[in-house]
Structure formats: structure tokens, C-alpha cells
PDB file of N, CA and C in Angstrom:
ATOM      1  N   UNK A   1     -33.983 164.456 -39.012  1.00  0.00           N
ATOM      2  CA  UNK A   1     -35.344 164.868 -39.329  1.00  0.00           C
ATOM      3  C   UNK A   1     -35.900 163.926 -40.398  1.00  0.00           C
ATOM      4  N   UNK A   2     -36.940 163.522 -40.248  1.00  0.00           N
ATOM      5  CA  UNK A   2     -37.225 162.234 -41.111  1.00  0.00           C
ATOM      6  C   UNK A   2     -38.511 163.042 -42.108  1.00  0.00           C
ATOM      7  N   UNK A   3     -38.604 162.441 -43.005  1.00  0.00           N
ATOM      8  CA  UNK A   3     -39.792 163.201 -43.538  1.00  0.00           C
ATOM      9  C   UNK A   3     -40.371 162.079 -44.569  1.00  0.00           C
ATOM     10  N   UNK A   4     -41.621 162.610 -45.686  1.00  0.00           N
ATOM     11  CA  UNK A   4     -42.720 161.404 -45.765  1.00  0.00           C
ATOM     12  C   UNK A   4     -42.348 161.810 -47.619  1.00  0.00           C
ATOM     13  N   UNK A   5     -41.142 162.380 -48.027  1.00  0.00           N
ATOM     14  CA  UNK A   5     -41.009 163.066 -49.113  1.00  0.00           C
ATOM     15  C   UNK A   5     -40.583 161.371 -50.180  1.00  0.00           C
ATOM     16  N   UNK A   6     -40.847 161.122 -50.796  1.00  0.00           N
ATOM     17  CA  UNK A   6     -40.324 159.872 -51.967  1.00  0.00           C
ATOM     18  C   UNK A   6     -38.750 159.834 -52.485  1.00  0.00           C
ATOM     19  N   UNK A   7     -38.337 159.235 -52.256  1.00  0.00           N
ATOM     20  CA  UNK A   7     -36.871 158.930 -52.790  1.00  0.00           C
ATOM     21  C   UNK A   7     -36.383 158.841 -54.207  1.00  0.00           C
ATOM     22  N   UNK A   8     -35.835 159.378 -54.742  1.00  0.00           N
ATOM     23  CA  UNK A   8     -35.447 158.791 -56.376  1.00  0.00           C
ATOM     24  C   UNK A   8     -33.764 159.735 -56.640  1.00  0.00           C
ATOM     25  N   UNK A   9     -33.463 158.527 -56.772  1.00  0.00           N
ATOM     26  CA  UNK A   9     -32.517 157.924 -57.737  1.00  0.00           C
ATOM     27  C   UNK A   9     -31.768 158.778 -59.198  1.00  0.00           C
ATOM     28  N   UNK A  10     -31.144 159.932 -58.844  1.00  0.00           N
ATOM     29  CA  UNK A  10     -30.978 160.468 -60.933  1.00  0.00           C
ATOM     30  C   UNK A  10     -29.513 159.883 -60.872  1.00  0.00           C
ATOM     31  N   UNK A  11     -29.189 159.594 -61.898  1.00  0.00           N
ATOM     32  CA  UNK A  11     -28.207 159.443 -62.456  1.00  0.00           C
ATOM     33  C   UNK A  11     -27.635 160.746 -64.056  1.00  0.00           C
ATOM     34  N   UNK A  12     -26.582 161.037 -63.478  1.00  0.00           N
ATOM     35  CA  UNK A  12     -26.165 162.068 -64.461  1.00  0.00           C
ATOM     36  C   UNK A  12     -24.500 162.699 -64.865  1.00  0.00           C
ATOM     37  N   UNK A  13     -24.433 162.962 -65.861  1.00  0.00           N
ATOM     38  CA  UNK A  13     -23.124 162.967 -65.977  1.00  0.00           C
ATOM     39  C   UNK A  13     -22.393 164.298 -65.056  1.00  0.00           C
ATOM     40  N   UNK A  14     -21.235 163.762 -64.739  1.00  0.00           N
ATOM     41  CA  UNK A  14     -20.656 164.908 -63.616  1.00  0.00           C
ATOM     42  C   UNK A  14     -20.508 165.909 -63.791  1.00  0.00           C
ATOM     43  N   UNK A  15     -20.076 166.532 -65.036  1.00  0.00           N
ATOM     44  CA  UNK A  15     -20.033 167.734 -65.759  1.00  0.00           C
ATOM     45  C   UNK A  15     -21.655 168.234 -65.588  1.00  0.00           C
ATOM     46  N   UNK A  16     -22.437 167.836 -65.587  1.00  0.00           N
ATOM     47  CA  UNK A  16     -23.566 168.000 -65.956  1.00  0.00           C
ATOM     48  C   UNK A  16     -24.219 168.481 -64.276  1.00  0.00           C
ATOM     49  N   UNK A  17     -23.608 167.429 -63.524  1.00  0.00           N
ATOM     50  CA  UNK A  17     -23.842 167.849 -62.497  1.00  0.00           C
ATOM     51  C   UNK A  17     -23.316 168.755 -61.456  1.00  0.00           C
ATOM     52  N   UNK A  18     -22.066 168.762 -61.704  1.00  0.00           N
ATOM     53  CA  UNK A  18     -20.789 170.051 -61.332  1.00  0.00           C
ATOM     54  C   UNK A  18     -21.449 171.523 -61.817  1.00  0.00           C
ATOM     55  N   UNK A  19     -22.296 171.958 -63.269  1.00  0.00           N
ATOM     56  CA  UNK A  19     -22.415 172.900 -63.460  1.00  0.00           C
ATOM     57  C   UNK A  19     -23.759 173.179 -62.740  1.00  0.00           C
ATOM     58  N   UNK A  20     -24.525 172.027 -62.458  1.00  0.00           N
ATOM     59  CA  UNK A  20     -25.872 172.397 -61.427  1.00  0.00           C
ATOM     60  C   UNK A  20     -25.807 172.658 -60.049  1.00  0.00           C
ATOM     61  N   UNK A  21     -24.620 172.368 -59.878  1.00  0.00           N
ATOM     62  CA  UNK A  21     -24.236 172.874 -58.298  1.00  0.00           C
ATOM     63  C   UNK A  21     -23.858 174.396 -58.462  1.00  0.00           C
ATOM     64  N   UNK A  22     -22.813 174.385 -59.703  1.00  0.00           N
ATOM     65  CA  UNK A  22     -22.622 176.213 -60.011  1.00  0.00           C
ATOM     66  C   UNK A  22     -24.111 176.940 -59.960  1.00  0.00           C
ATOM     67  N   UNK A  23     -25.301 176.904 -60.390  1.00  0.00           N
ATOM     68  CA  UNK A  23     -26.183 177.772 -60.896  1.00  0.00           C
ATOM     69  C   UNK A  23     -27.032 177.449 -59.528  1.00  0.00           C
ATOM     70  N   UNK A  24     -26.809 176.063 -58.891  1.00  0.00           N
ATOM     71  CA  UNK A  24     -27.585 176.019 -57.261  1.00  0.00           C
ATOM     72  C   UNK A  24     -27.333 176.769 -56.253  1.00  0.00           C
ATOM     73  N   UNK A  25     -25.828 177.187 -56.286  1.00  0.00           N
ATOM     74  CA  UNK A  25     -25.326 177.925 -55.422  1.00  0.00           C
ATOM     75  C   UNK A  25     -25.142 179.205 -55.509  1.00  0.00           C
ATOM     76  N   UNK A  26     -25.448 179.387 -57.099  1.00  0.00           N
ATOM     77  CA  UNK A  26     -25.459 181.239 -57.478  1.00  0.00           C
ATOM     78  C   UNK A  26     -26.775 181.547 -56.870  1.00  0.00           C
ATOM     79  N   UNK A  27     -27.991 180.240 -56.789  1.00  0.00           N
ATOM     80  CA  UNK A  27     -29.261 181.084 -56.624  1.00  0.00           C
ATOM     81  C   UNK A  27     -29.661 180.900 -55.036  1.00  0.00           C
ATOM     82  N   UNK A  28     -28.570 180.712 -54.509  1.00  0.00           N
ATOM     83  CA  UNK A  28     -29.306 179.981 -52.991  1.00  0.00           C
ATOM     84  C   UNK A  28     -29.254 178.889 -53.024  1.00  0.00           C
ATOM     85  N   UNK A  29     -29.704 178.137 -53.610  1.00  0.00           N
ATOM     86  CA  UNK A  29     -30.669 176.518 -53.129  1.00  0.00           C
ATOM     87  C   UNK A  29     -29.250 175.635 -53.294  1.00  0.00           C
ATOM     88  N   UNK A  30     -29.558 174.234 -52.686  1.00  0.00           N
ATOM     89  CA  UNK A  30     -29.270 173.336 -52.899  1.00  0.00           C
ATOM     90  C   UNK A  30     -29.588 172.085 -54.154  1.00  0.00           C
ATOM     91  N   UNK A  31     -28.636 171.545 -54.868  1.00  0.00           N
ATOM     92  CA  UNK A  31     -28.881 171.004 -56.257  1.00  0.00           C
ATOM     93  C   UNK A  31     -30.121 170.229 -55.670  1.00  0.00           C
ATOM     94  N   UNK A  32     -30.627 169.301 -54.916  1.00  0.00           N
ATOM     95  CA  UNK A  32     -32.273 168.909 -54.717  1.00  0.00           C
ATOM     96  C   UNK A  32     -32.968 170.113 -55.295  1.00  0.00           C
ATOM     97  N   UNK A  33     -33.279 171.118 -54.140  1.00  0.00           N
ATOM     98  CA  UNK A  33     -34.294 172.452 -54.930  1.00  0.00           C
ATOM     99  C   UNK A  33     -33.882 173.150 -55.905  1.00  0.00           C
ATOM    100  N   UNK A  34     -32.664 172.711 -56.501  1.00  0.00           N
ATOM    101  CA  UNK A  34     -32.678 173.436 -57.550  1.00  0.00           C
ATOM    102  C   UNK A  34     -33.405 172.133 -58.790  1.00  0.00           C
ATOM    103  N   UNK A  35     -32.961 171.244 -58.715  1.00  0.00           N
ATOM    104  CA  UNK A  35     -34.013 170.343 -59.356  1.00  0.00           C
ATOM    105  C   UNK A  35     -35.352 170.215 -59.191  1.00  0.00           C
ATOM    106  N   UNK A  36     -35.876 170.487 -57.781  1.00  0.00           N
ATOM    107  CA  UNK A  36     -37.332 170.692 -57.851  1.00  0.00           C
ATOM    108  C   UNK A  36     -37.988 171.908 -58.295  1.00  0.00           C
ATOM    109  N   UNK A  37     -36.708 173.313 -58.593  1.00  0.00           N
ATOM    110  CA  UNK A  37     -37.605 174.186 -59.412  1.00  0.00           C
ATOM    111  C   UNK A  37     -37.862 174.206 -60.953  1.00  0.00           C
ATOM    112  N   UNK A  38     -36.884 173.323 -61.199  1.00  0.00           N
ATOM    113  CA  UNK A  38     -36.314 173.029 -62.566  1.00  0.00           C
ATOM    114  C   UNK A  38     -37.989 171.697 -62.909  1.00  0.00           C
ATOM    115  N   UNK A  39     -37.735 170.810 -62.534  1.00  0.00           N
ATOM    116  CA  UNK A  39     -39.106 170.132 -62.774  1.00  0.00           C
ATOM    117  C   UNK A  39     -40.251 170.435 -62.527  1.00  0.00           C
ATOM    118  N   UNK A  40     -40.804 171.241 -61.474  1.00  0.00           N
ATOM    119  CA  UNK A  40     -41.863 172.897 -61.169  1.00  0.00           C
ATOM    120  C   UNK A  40     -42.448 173.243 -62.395  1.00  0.00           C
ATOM    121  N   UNK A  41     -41.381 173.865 -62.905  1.00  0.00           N
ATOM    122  CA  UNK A  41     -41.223 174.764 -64.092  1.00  0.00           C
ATOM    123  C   UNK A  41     -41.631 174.361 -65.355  1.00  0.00           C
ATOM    124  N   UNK A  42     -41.346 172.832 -65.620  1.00  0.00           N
ATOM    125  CA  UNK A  42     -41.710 172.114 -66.652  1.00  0.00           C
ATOM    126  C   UNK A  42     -42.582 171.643 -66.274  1.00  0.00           C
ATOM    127  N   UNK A  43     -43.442 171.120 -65.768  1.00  0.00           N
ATOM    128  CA  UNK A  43     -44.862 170.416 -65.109  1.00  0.00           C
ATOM    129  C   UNK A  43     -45.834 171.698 -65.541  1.00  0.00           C
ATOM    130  N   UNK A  44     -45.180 172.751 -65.328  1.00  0.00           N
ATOM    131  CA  UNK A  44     -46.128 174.125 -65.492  1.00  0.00           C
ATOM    132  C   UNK A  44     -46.571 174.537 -66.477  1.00  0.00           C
ATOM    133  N   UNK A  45     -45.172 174.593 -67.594  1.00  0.00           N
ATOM    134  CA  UNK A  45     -45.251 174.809 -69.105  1.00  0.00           C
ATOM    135  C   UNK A  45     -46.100 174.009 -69.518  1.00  0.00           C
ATOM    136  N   UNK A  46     -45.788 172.342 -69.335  1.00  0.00           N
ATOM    137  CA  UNK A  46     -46.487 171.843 -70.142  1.00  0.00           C
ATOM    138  C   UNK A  46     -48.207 171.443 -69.674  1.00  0.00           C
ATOM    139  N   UNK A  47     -48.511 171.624 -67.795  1.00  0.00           N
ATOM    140  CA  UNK A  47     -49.750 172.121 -67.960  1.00  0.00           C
ATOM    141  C   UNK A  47     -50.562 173.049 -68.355  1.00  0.00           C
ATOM    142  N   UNK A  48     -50.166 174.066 -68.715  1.00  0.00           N
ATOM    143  CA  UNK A  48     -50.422 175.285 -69.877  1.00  0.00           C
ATOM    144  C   UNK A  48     -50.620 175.132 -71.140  1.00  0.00           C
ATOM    145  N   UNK A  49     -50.124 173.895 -71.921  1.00  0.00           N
ATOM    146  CA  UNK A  49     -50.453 173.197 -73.033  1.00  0.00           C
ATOM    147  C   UNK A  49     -51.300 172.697 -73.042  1.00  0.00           C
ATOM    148  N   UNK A  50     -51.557 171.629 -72.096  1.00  0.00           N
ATOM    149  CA  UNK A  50     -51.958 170.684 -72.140  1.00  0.00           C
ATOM    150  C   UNK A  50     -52.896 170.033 -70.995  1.00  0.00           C
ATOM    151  N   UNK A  51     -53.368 171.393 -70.114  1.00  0.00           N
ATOM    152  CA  UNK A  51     -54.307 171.123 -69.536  1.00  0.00           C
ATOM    153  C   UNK A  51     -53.496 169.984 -67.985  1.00  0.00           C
ATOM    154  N   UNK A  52     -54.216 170.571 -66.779  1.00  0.00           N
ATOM    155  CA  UNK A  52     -54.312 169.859 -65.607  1.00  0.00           C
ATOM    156  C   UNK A  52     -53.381 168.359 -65.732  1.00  0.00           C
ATOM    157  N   UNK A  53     -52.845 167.892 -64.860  1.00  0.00           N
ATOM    158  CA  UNK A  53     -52.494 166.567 -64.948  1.00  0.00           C
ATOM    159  C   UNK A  53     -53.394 165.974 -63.670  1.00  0.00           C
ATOM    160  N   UNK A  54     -54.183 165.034 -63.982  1.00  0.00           N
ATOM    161  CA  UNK A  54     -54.296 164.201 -62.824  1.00  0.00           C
ATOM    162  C   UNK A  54     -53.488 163.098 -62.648  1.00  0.00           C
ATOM    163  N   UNK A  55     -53.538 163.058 -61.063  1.00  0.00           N
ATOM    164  CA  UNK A  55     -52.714 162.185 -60.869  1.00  0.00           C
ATOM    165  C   UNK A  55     -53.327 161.159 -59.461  1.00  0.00           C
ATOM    166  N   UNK A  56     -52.962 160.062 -58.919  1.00  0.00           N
ATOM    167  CA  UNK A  56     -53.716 159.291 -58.114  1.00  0.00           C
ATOM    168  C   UNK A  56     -53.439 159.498 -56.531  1.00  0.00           C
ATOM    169  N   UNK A  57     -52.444 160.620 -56.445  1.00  0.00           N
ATOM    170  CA  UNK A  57     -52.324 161.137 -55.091  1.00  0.00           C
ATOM    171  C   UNK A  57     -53.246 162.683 -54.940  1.00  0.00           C
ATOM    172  N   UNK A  58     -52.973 163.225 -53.501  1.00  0.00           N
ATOM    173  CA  UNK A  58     -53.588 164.105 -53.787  1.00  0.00           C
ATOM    174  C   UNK A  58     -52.720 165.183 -54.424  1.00  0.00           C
ATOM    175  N   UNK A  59     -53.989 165.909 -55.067  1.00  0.00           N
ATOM    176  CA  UNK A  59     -53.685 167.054 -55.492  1.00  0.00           C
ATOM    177  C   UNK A  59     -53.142 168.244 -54.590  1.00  0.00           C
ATOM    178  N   UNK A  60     -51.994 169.071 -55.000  1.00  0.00           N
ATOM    179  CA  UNK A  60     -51.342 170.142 -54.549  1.00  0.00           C
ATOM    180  C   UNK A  60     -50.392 170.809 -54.823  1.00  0.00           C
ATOM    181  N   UNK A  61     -50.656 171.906 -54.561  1.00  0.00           N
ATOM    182  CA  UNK A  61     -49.895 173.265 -55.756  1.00  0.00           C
ATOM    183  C   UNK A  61     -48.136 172.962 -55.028  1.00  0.00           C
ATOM    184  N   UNK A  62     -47.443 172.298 -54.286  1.00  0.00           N
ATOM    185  CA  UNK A  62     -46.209 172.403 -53.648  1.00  0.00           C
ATOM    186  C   UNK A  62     -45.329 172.937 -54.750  1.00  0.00           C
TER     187      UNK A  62
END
């Protein structure tokens, strides 16, 4: 299944990443969505500070 989603790259320590698979798999998701709720979450907080982000793609609540 191919899709139009952007690629990137984390680098992280294994411990670090061993315990994100623990808390991915307590909640359902897979460590990807569990990182995309985890960055969600912070995009949110800090648009609540700090007002809207624009950005040069389109806009959307995903």
C-alpha cells in the first residue's frame, strides 16, 4: 500500500525506544502512532500558547 505520507528519519536511544514500544502496545498503537500522538499533543499545547501555526502546506486538523 503506498501512500503520499513524508518520510523521516528519528534516531533514538534503545532504551528509550524499547520503553515506547512498552506504552505503544499497552495503548493499542504502533510506536509510529504512538509518536504521532505524542507530537499531536505538543503542536496542541503549544498552539494554545501561542496561537495557530501557519504553515506552507495545506492546512488540516489530522
Amino acid at each position: 500500500m503506498k501512500d503520499n505520507l513524508p518520510r523521516y528519519t528519528l534516531r533514538i536511544p534503545q532504551l528509550l525506544l524499547d520503553k515506547l514500544g512498552f506504552i505503544a502496545e499497552y495503548e493499542g498503537r504502533t510506536k509510529n502512532k504512538e509518536i504521532e500522538q505524542l507530537i499531536k499533543r505538543r503542536v496542541d499545547e503549544f498552539e494554545e500558547i501561542h496561537g495557530k501555526i501557519k504553515t506552507g502546506g495545506s492546512e488540516t486538523d489530522d
